[in-house]
C-alpha atoms as a PDB file:
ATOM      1  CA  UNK A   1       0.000   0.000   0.000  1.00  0.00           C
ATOM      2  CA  UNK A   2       1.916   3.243  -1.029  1.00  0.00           C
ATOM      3  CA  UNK A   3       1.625   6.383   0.728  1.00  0.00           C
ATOM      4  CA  UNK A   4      -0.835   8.124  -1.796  1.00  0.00           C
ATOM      5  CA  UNK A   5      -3.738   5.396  -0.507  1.00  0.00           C
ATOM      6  CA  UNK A   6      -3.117   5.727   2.940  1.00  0.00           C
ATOM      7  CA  UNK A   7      -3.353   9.581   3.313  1.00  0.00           C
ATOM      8  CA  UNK A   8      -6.801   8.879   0.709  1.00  0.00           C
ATOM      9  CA  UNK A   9      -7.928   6.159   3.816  1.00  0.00           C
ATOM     10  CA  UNK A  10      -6.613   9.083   6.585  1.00  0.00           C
ATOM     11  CA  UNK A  11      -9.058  11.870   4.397  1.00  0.00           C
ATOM     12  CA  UNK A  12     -11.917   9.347   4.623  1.00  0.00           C
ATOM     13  CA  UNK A  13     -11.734   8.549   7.604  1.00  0.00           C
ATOM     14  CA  UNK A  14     -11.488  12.233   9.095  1.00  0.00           C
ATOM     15  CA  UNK A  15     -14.616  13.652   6.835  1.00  0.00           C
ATOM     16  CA  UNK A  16     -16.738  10.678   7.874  1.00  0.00           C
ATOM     17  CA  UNK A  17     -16.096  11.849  11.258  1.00  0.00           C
ATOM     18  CA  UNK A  18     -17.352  15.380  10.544  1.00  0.00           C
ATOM     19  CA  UNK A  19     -20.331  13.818   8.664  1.00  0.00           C
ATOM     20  CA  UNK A  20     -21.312  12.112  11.301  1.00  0.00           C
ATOM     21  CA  UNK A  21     -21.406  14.248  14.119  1.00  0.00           C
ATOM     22  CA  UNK A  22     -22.391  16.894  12.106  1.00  0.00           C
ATOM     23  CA  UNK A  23     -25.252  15.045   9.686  1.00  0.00           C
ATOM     24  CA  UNK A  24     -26.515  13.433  13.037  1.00  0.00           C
ATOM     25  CA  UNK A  25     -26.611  17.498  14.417  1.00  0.00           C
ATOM     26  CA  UNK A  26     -28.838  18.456  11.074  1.00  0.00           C
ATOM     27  CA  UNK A  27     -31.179  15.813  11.772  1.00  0.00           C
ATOM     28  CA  UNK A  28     -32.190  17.188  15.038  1.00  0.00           C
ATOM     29  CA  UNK A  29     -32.278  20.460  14.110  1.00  0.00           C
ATOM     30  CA  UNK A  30     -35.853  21.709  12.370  1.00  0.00           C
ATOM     31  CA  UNK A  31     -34.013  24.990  10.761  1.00  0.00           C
ATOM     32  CA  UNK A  32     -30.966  26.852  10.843  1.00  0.00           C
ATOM     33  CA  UNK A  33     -31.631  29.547  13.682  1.00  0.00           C
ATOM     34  CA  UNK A  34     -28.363  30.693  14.902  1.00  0.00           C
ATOM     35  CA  UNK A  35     -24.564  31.024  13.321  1.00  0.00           C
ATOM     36  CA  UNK A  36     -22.841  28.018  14.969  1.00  0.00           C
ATOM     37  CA  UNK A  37     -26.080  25.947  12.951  1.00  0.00           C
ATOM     38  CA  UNK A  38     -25.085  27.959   9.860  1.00  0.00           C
ATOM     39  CA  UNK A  39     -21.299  26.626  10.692  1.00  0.00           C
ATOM     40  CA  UNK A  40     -22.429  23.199  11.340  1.00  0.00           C
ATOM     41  CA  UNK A  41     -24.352  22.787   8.017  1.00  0.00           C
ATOM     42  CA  UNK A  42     -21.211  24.542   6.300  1.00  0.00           C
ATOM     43  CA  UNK A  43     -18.840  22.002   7.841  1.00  0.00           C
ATOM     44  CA  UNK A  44     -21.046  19.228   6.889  1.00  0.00           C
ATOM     45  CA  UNK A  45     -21.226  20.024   3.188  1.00  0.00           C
ATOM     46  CA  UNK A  46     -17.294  21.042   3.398  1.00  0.00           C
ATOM     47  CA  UNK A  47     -16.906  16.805   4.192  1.00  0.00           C
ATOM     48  CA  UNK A  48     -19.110  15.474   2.160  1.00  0.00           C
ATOM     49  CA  UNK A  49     -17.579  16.613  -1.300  1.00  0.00           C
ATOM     50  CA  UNK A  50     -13.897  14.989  -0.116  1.00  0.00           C
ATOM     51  CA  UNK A  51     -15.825  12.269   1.280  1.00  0.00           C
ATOM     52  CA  UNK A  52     -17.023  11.548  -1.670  1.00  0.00           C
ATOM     53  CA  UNK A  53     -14.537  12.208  -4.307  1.00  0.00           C
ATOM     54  CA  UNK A  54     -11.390  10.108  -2.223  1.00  0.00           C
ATOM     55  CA  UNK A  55     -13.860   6.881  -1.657  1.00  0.00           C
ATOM     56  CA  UNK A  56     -14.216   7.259  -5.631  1.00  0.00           C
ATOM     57  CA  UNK A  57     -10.652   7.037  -5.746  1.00  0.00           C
ATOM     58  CA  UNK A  58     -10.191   4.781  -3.660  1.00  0.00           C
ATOM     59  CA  UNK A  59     -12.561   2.560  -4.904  1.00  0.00           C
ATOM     60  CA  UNK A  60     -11.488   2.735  -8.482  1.00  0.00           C
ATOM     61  CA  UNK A  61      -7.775   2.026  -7.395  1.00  0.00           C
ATOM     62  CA  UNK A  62      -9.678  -1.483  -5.284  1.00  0.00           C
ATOM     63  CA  UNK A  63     -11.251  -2.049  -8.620  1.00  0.00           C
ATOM     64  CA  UNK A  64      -7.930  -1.774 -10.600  1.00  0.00           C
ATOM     65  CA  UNK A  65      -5.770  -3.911  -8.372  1.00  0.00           C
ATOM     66  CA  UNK A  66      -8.489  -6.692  -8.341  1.00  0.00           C
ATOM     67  CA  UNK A  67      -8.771  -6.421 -12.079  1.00  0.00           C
ATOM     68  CA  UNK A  68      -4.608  -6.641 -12.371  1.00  0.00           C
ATOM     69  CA  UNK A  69      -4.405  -9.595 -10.006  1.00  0.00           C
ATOM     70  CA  UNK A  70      -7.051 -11.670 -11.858  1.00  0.00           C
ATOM     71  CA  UNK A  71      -5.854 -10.859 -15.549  1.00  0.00           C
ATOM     72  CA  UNK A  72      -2.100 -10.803 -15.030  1.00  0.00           C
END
């Protein structure tokens, strides 16, 4: 495992953190009232687009070394 994937797993596993505090703090909440729930719904979105984008990656780097071990 080189050094690229396991900052990729270190990303992931520090924006799921935020999304889950965070998405678990929206749920309660009926509407944005004050500025720290304007901060929270700002952090949340600021996790979820890494989130999302480095578990593609890493994903599609899974899917590459499974496809080079059973074709090589």
């Amino acid at each position: 495992m080189n050094s690229n994937n396991i900052k990729r797993i270190i990303i992931v596993l520090i924006c799921s953190l935020g999304l889950n505090y965070c998405g678990n703090y929206l749920i309660e909440m009926p509407n944005i009232e004050t500025l720290l729930d304007g901060l929270n719904a700002f952090i949340f979105f600021t996790c979820l687009f890494p989130f999302v984008i480095v578990s593609i990656a890493l994903i599609s780097d899974l899917f590459k070394s499974i496809y080079k071990l059973a074709y090589n």
